[in-house]
Protein backbone atom coordinates (compact mmCIF):
# COMPACT_ATOMS: atom_id res chain seq x y z
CA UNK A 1 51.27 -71.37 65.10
CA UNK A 2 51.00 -71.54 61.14
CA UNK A 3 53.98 -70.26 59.65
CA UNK A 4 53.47 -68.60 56.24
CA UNK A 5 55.72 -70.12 53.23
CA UNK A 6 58.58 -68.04 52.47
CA UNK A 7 56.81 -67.24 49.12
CA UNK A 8 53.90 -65.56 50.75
CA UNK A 9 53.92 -61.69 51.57
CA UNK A 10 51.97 -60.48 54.64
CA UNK A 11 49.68 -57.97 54.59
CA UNK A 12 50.73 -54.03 54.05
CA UNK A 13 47.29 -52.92 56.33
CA UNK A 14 45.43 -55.47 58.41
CA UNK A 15 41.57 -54.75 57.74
CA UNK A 16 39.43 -55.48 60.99
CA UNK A 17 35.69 -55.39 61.56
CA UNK A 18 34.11 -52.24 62.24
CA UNK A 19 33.44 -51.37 65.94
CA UNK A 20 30.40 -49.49 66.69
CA UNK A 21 32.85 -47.04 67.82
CA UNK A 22 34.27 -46.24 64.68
CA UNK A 23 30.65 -46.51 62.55
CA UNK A 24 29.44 -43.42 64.85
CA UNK A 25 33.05 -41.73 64.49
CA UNK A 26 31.98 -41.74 60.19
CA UNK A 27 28.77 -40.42 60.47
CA UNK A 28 29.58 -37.61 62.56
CA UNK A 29 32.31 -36.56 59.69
CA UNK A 30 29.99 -36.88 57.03
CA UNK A 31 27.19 -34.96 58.65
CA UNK A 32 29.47 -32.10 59.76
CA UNK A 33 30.41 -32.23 56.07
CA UNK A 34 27.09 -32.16 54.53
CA UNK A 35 25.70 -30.00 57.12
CA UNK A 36 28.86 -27.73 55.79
CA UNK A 37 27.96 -28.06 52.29
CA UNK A 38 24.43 -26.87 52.74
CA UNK A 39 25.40 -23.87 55.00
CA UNK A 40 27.18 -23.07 51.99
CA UNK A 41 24.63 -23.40 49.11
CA UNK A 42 22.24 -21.77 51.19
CA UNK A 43 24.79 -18.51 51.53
CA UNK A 44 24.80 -18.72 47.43
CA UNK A 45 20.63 -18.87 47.23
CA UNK A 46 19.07 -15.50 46.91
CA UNK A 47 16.77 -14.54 50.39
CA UNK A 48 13.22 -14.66 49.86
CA UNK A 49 12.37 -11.50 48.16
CA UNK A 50 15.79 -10.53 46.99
CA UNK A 51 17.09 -10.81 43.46
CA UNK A 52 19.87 -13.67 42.38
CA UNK A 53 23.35 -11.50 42.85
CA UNK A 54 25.02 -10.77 39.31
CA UNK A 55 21.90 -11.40 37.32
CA UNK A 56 21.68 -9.40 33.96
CA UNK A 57 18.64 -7.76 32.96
CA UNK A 58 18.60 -6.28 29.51
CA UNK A 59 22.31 -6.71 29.23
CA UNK A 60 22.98 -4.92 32.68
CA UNK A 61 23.52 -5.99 36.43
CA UNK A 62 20.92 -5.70 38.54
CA UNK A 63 22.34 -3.86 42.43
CA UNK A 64 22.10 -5.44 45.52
CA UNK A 65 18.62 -4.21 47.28
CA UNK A 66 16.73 -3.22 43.73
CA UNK A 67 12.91 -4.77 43.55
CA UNK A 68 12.11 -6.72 40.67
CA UNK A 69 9.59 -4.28 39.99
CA UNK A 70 11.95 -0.94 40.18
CA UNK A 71 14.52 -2.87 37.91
CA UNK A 72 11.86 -3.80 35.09
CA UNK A 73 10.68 -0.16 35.12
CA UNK A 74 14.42 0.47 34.22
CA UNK A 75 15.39 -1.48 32.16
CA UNK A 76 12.22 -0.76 30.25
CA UNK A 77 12.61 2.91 29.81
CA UNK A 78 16.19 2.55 28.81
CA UNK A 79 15.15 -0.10 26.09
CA UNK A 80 12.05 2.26 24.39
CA UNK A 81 15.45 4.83 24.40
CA UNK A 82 17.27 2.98 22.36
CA UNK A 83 18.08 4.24 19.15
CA UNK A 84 17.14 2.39 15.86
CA UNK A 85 18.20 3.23 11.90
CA UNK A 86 16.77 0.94 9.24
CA UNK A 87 18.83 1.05 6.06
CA UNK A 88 17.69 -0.71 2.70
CA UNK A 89 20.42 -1.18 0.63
CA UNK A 90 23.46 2.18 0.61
CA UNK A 91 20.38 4.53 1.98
CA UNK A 92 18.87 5.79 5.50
CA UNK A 93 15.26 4.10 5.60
CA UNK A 94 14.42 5.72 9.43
CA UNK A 95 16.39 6.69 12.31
CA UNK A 96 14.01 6.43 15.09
CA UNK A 97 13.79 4.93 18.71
CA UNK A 98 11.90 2.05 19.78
CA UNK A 99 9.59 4.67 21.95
CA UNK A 100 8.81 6.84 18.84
CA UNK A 101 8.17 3.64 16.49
CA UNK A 102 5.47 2.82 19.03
CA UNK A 103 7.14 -0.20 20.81
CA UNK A 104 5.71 -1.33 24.36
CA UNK A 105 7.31 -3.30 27.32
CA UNK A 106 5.87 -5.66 29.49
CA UNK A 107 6.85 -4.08 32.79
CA UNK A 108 5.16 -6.57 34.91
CA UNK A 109 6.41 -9.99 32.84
CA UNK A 110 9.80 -8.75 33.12
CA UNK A 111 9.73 -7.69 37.05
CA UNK A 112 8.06 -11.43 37.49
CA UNK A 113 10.78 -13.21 35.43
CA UNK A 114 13.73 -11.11 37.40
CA UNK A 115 12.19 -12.37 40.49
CA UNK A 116 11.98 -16.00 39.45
CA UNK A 117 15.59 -16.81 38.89
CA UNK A 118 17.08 -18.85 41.41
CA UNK A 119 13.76 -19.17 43.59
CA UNK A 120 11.73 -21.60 41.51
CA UNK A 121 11.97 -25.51 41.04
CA UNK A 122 13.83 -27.59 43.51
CA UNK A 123 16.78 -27.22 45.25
CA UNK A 124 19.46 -28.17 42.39
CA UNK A 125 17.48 -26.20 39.98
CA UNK A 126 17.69 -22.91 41.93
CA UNK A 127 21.39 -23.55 42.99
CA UNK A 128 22.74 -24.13 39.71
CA UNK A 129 20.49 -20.44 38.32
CA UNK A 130 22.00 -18.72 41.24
CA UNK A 131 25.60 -19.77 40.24
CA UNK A 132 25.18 -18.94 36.58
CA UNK A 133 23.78 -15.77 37.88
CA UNK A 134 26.86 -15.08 40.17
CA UNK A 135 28.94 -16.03 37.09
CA UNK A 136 26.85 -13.59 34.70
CA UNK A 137 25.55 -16.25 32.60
CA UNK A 138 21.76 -15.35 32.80
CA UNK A 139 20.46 -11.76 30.98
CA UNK A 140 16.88 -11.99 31.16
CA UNK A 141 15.71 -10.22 27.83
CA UNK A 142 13.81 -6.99 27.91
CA UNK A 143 10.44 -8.04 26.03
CA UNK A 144 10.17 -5.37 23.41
CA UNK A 145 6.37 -5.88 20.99
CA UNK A 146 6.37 -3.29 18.21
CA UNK A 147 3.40 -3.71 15.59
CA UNK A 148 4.29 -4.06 11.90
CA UNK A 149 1.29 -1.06 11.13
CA UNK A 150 3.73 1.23 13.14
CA UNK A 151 6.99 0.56 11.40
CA UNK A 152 4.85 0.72 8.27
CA UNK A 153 3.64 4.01 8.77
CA UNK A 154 7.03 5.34 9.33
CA UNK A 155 8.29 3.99 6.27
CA UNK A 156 5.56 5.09 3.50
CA UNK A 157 6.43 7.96 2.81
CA UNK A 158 10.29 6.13 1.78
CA UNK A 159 8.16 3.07 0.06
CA UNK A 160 6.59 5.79 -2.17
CA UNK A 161 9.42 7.01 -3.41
CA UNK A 162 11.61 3.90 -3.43
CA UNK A 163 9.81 0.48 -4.27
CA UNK A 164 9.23 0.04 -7.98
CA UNK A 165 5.76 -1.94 -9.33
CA UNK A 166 7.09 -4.79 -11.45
CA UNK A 167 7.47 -3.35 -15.42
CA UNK A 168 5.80 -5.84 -17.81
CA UNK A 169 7.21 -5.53 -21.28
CA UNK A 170 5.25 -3.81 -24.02
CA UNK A 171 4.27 -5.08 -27.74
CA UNK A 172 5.32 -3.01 -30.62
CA UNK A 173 2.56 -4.57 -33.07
CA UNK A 174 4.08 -2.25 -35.84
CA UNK A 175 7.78 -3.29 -35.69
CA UNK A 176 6.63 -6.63 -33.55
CA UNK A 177 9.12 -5.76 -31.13
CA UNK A 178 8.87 -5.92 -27.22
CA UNK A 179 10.25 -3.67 -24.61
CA UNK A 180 12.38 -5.35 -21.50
CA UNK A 181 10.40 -6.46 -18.46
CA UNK A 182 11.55 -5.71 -14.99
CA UNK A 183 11.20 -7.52 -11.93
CA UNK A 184 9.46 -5.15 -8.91
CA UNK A 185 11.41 -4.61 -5.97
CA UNK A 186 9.75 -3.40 -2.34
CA UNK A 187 10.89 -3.08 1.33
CA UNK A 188 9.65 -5.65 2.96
CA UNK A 189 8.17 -4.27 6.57
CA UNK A 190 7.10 -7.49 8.10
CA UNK A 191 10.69 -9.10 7.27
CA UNK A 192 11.78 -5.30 8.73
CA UNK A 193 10.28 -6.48 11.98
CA UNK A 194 11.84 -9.70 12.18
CA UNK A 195 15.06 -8.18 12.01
CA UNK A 196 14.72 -6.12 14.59
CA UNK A 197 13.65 -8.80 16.90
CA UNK A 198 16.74 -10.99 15.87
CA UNK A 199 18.88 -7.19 16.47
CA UNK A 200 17.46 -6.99 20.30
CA UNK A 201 18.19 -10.27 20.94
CA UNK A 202 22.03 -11.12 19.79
CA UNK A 203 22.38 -7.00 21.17
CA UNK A 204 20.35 -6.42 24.53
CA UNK A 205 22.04 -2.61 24.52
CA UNK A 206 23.31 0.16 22.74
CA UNK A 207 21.83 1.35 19.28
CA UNK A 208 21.04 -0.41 16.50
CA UNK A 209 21.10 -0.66 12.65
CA UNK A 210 18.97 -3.15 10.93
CA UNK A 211 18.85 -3.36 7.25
CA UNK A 212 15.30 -3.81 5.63
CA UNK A 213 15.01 -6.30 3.83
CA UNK A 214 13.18 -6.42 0.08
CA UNK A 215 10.88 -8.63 -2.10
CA UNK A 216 11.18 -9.31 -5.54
CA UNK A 217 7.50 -9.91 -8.20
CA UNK A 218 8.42 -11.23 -11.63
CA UNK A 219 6.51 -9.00 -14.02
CA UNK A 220 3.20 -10.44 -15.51
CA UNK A 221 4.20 -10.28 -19.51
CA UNK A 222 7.73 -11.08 -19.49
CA UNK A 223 9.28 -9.60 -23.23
CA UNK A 224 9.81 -13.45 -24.06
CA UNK A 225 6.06 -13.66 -23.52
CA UNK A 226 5.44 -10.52 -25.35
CA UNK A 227 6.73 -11.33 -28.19
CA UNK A 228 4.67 -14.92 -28.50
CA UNK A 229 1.44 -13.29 -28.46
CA UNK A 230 -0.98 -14.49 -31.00
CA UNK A 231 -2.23 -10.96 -31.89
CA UNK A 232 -3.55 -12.06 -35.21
CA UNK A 233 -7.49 -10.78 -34.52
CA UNK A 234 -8.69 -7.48 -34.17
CA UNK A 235 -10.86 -7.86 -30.90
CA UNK A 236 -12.32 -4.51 -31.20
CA UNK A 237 -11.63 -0.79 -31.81
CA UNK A 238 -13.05 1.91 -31.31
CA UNK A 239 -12.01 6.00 -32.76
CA UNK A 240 -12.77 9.31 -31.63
CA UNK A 241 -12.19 12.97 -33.39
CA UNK A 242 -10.20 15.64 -31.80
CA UNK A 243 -8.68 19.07 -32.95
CA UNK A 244 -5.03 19.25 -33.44
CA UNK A 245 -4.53 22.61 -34.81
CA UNK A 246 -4.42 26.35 -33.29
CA UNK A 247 -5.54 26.56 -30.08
CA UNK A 248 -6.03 22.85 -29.87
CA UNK A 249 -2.64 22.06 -29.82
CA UNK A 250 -1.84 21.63 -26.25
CA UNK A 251 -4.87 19.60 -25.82
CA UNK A 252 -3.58 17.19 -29.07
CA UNK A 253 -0.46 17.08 -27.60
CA UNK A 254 -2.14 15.26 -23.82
CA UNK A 255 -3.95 12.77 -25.81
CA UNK A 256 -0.74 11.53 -27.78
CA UNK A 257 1.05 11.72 -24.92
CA UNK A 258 -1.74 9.59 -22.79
CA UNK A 259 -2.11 7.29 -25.91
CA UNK A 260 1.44 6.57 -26.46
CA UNK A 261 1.54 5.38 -22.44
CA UNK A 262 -1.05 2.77 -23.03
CA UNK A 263 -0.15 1.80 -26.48
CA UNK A 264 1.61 -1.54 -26.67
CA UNK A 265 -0.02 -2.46 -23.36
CA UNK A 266 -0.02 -6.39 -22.28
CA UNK A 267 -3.47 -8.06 -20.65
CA UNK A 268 -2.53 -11.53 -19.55
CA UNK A 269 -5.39 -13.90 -19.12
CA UNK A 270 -7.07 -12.45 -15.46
CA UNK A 271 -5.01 -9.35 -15.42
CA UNK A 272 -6.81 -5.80 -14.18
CA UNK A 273 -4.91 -3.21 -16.32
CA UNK A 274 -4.84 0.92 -14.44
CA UNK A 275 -5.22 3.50 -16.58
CA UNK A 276 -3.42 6.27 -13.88
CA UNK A 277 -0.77 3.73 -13.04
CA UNK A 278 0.12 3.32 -17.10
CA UNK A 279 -0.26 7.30 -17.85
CA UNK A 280 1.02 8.28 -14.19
CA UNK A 281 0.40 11.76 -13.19
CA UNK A 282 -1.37 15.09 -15.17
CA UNK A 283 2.06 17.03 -14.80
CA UNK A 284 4.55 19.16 -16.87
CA UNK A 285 7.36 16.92 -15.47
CA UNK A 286 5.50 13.55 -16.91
CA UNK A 287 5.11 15.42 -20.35
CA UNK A 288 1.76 17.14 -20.12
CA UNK A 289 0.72 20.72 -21.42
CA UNK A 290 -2.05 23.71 -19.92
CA UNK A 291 -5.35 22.29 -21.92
CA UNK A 292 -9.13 23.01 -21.19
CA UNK A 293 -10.61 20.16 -18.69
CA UNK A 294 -13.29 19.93 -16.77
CA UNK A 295 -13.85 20.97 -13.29
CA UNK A 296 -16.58 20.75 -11.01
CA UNK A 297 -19.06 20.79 -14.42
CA UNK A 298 -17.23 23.82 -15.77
CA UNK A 299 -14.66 24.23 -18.12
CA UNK A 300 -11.35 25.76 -16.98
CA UNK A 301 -7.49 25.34 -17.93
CA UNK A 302 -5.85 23.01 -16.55
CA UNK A 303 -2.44 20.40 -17.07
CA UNK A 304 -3.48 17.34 -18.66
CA UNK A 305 -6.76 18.59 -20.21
CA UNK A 306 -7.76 15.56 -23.04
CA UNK A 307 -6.50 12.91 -21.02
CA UNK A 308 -10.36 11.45 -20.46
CA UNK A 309 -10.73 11.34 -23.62
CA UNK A 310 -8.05 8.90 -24.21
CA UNK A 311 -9.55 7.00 -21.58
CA UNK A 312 -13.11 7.10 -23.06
CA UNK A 313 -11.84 6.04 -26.35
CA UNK A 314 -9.94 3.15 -24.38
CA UNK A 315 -12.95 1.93 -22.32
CA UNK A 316 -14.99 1.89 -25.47
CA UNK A 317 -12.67 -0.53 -27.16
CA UNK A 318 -12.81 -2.70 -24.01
CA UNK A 319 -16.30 -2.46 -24.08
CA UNK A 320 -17.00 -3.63 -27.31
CA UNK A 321 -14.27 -6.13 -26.87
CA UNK A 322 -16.54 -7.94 -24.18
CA UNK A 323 -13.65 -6.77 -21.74
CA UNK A 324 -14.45 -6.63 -17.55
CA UNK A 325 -14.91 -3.03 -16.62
CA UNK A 326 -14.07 -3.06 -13.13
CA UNK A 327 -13.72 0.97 -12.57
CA UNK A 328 -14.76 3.13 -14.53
CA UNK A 329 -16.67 6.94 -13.90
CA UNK A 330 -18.69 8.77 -16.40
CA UNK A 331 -17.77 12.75 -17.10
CA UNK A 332 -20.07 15.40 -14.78
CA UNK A 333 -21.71 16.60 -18.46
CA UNK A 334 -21.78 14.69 -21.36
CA UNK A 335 -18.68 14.57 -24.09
CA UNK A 336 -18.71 15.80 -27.44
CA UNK A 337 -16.53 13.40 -28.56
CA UNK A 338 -18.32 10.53 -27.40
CA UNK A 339 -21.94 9.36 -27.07
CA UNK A 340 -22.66 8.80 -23.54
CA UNK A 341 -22.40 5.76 -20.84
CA UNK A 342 -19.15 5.07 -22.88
CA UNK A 343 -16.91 8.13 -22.08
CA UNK A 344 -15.01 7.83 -18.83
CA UNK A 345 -13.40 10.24 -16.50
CA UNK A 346 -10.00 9.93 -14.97
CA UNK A 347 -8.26 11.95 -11.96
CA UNK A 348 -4.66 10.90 -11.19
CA UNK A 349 -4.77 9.02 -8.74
CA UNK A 350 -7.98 9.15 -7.32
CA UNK A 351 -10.38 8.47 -10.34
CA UNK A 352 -9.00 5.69 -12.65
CA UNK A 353 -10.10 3.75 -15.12
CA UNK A 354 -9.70 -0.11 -14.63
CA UNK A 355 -10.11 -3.01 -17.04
CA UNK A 356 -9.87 -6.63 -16.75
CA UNK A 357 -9.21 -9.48 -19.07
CA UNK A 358 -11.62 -12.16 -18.96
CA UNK A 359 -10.40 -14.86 -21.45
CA UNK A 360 -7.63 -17.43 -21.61
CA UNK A 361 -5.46 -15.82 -23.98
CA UNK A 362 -3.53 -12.32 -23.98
CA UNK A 363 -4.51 -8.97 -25.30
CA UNK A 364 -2.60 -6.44 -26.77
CA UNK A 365 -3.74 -2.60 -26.93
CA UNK A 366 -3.13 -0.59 -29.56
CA UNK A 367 -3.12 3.19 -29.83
CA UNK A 368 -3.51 4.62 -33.11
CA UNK A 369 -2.92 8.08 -33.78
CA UNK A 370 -3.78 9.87 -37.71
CA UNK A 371 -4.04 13.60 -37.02
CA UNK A 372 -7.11 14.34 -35.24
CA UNK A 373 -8.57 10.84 -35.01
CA UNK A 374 -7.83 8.55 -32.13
CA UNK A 375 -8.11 4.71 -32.22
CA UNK A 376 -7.64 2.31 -29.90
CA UNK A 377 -7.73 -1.50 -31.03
CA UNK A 378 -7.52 -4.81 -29.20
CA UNK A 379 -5.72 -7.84 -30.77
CA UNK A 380 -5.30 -11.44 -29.50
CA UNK A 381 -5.97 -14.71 -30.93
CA UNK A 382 -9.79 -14.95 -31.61
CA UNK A 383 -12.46 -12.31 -31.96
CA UNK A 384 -14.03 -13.79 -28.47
CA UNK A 385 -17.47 -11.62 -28.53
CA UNK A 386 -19.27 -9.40 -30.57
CA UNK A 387 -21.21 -6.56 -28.29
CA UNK A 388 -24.31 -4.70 -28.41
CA UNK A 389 -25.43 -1.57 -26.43
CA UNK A 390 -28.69 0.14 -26.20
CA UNK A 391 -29.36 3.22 -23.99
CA UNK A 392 -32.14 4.46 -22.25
CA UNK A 393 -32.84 8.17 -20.56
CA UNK A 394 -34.35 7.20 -17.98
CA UNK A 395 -34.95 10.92 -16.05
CA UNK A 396 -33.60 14.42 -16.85
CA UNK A 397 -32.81 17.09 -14.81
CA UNK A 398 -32.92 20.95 -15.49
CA UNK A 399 -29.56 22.87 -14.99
CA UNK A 400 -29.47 25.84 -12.59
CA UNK A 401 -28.36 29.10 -13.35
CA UNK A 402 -25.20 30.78 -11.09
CA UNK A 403 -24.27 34.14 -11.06
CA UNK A 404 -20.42 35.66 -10.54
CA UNK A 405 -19.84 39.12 -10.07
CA UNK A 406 -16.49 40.51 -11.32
CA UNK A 407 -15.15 43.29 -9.55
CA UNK A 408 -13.45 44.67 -13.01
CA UNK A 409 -16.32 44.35 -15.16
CA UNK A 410 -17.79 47.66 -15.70
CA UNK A 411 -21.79 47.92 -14.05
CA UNK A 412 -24.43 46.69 -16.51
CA UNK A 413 -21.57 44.29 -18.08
CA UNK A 414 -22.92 40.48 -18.96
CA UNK A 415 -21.12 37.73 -20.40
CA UNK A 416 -22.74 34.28 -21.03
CA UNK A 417 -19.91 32.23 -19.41
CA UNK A 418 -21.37 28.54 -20.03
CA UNK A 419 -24.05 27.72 -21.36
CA UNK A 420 -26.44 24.95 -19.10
CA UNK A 421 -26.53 21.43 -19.97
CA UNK A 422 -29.38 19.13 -19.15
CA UNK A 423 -28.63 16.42 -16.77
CA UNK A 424 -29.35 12.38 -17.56
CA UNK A 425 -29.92 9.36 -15.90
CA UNK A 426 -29.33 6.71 -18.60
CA UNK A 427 -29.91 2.71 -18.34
CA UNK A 428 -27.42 1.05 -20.15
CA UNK A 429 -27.47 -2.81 -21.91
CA UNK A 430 -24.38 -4.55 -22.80
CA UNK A 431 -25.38 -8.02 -24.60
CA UNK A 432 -22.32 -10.13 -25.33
CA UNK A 433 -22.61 -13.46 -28.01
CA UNK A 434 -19.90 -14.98 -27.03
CA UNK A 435 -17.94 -17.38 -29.47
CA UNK A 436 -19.10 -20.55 -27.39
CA UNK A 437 -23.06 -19.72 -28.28
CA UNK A 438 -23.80 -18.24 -24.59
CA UNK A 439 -25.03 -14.96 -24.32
CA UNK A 440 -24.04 -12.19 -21.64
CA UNK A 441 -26.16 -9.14 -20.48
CA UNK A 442 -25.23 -6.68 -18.17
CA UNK A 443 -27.11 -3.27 -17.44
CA UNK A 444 -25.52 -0.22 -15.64
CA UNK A 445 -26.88 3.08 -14.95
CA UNK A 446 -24.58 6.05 -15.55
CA UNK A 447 -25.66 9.90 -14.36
CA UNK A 448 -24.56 12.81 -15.49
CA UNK A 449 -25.88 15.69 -13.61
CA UNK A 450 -27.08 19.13 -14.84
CA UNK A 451 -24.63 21.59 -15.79
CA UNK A 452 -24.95 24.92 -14.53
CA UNK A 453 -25.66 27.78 -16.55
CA UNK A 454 -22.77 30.43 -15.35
CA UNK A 455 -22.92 34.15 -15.97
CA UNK A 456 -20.46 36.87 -15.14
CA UNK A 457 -22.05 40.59 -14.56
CA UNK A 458 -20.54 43.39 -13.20
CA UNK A 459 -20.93 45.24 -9.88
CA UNK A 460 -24.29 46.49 -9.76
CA UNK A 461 -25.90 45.16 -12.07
CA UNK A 462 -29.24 44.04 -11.33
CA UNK A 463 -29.69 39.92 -12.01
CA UNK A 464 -33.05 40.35 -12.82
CA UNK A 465 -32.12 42.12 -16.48
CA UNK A 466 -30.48 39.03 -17.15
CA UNK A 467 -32.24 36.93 -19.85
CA UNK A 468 -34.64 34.17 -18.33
CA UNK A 469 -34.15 30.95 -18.02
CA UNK A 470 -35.09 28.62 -20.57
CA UNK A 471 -38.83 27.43 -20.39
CA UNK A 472 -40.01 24.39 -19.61
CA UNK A 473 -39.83 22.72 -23.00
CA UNK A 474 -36.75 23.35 -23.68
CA UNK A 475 -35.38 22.04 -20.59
CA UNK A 476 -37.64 19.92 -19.31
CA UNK A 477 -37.19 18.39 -15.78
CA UNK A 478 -37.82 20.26 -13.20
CA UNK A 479 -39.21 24.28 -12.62
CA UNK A 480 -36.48 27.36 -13.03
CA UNK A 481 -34.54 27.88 -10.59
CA UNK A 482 -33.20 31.43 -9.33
CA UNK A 483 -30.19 32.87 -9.96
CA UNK A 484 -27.28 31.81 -7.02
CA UNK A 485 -24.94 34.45 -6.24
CA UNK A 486 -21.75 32.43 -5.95
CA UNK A 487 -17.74 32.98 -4.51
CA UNK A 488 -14.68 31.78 -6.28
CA UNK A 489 -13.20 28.60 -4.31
CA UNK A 490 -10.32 26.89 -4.07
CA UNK A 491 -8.72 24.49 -7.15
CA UNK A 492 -9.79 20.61 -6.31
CA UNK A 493 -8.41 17.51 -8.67
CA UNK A 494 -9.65 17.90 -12.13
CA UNK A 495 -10.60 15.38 -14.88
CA UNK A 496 -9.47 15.66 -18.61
């Protein structure tokens, strides 16, 4: 027998071979383990058809035996319940729910992503979902779609009254000072949306409040920009005569008060300028007085009455100034102010007159008021055109008599209440030499229909007495008509 030197330590555990013995002895623990191990995951799995235990569905738990299905329909209506107030700024926008702002769920995308968790992918995959679930780290989100046109509609009516157009500043050509510019500001819906979304998905319940975001546009003529305006040329002008005394006086008073909202007026290079969005609205609050307008071809009282024919002297200008006319509507009777196919008719805010700036530099307008002449010029940098225009009647039209009966005038009464107006259908030319040698024609038809002839008897009286229509020469057109027996009706938009 070796002996081991006395400096040599034995052994703590002698390792033998394995016997087959003990190899079958391991195998049998480790297969009662695993076998143990998968009992167990397999008690965490949902059953077929069941949902994960603990799972969160818009932000609540879902109870043992619900159906995918019956838990979407749920969780649905509770989401379109939810309550929802948009602020912009210190102010209530809306205070709505998702139901009334039109919103829609996807019942059957949520029921099939509640049943999905922890039964698809393999094994690992749908152990470790079921264990989040059990631990309530899975919400499956409530998918909530809610148009932009819906939110919009709900806010208008607060966009009206709250965003603000950009203001562009003004040129004072007689002092050569400018008025400050102001950026616009407007609620921004789409961004509004956006929100939202990001507000049901950090929140999956309760009510809401989302603030609406806003937009900024930099004015067009800032007052720096005003002020370096070559204005140097005369591009055109053009006057027209009104009366300023007696009973004129409200109707002088509308035209200064229309001209001194245009005057000073700044057309970059491109720029469509709005005639109702300079002189805004026809009212006593916006500084206009009762005048005589026109309405429906007569002639009535009404706020605002010589407004159009600011805006006839200010399309004229433009039109000799070789300026676009992009809208623009003649009167419903010719103007005795202004020769016709150049007046032009305005009804805040449906009838406006629009004008665009065609040339590379900027235009100023100029309203010039000397007693009972009104003047509008154009300056900028060069005279860019000089314009001609030539009219044409191309077809007439005889006015038709109408007849209203006044239940105070005595029988056998008659009063000549307007007089009829031939109507015209006029072809107009507008040749342009422009500075650069080319030449521009355009040619427009305007129409001004027949006026009626209007008068007022009494009850009783027989039509027939009343004197006849004019004859045929002196109204050519068409053959008399007969008198129409007409009713008062109710007061429509008016032009000035």
């Amino acid at each position: 027998m070796y002996d081991a030197p006395s400096s040599v330590r034995p052994p703590m555990l002698r390792i033998l071979p394995p016997s087959k013995v003990r190899i079958a002895c391991a195998v049998g623990v480790l297969v009662t383990c695993a076998a143990g191990a998968l009992l167990a995951s397999r008690s965490v799995l949902p059953a077929e058809g069941s949902l994960a235990r603990g799972l969160l569905v818009g932000g609540e738990p879902v109870l043992e035996g619900q159906s995918a299905q019956a838990v979407a329909e749920h969780r649905a209506a509770r989401a379109l319940e939810r309550k929802i107030t948009f602020r912009y700024g210190d102010r209530e926008a809306v205070s709505t729910t998702l139901a009334d702002l039109g919103a829609v769920v996807d019942v059957d995308m949520l029921a099939r992503r509640t049943a999905e968790v922890a039964h698809e992918g393999d094994f690992t995959s749908r152990l470790v979902e079921a264990l989040d679930a059990r631990a309530g780290k899975i919400d499956v989100r409530v998918p909530v779609s809610i148009g932009a046109e819906s939110l919009a509609a709900r806010l208008e009516r607060f966009k009206e009254e709250n965003d603000s157009p950009p203001v562009d500043a003004r040129l004072d050509l007689a002092n050569h000072t400018a008025t400050d510019d102001a950026p616009g500001k407007y609620a921004d819906v789409y961004a509004a949306i956006t929100a939202l979304d990001r507000a049901l998905l950090d929140r999956a319940t309760g009510d809401l409040t989302v603030d609406v975001p806003a937009f900024a546009i930099a004015p067009r003529a800032s007052k720096a920009a005003a002020l370096a305006i070559d204005v140097s040329q005369e591009v055109s002008r053009f006057e027209t005569k009104f009366g300023y005394v007696g009973g004129q006086q409200n109707r002088a008073g509308n035209v200064k008060r229309a001209a001194s909202q245009m005057d000073g007026v700044v057309l970059m290079p491109g720029e469509i300028v709005s005639f109702n969005e300079h002189v805004g609205p026809r009212s006593t609050d916006n500084g206009f007085f009762p005048a005589p307008e026109i309405y429906k071809g007569e002639m009535r009282e009404g706020i605002g009455g010589g407004t159009c024919q600011v805006a006839g002297t200010l399309h004229a200008a433009a039109f000799f100034g070789g300026l676009d006319i992009v809208e623009r509507s003649p009167h419903s009777r010719p103007s005795g102010y202004i020769r016709m196919g150049l007046d032009a008719t305005v009804v805040f805010p449906t009838t406006d007159l629009k004008l665009r700036n065609p040339y590379d530099f900027p235009i100023v307008v100029h309203a010039v008021i000397d007693k009972g002449t009104l003047r509008f010029e154009l300056h900028g940098r060069v005279k860019p055109a000089t314009v001609e225009l030539s009219t044409a009647t191309v077809a007439t039209a005889k006015f038709k008599r109408k007849v209203e009966e006044i239940s105070w005038f005595p029988e056998g009464k008659i009063v000549l209440k307007q007089k009829g107006i031939t109507g015209h259908t006029i072809k107009k030319t507008r040749v342009m030499h422009l500075v650069d040698g080319t030449t521009k024609t355009e040619v427009t038809t305007d129409v001004y229909p027949a006026t009626f002839e209007i008068y007022q008897i009494g009850p009783g009286t027989d039509p027939e007495s009343l004197p006849k229509p004019p004859e045929e020469g002196d109204n050519p057109a068409a053959p008399a008509t007969p008198p129409v027996q007409i009713a008062s009706s109710s007061p429509t938009p008016t032009s000035g």
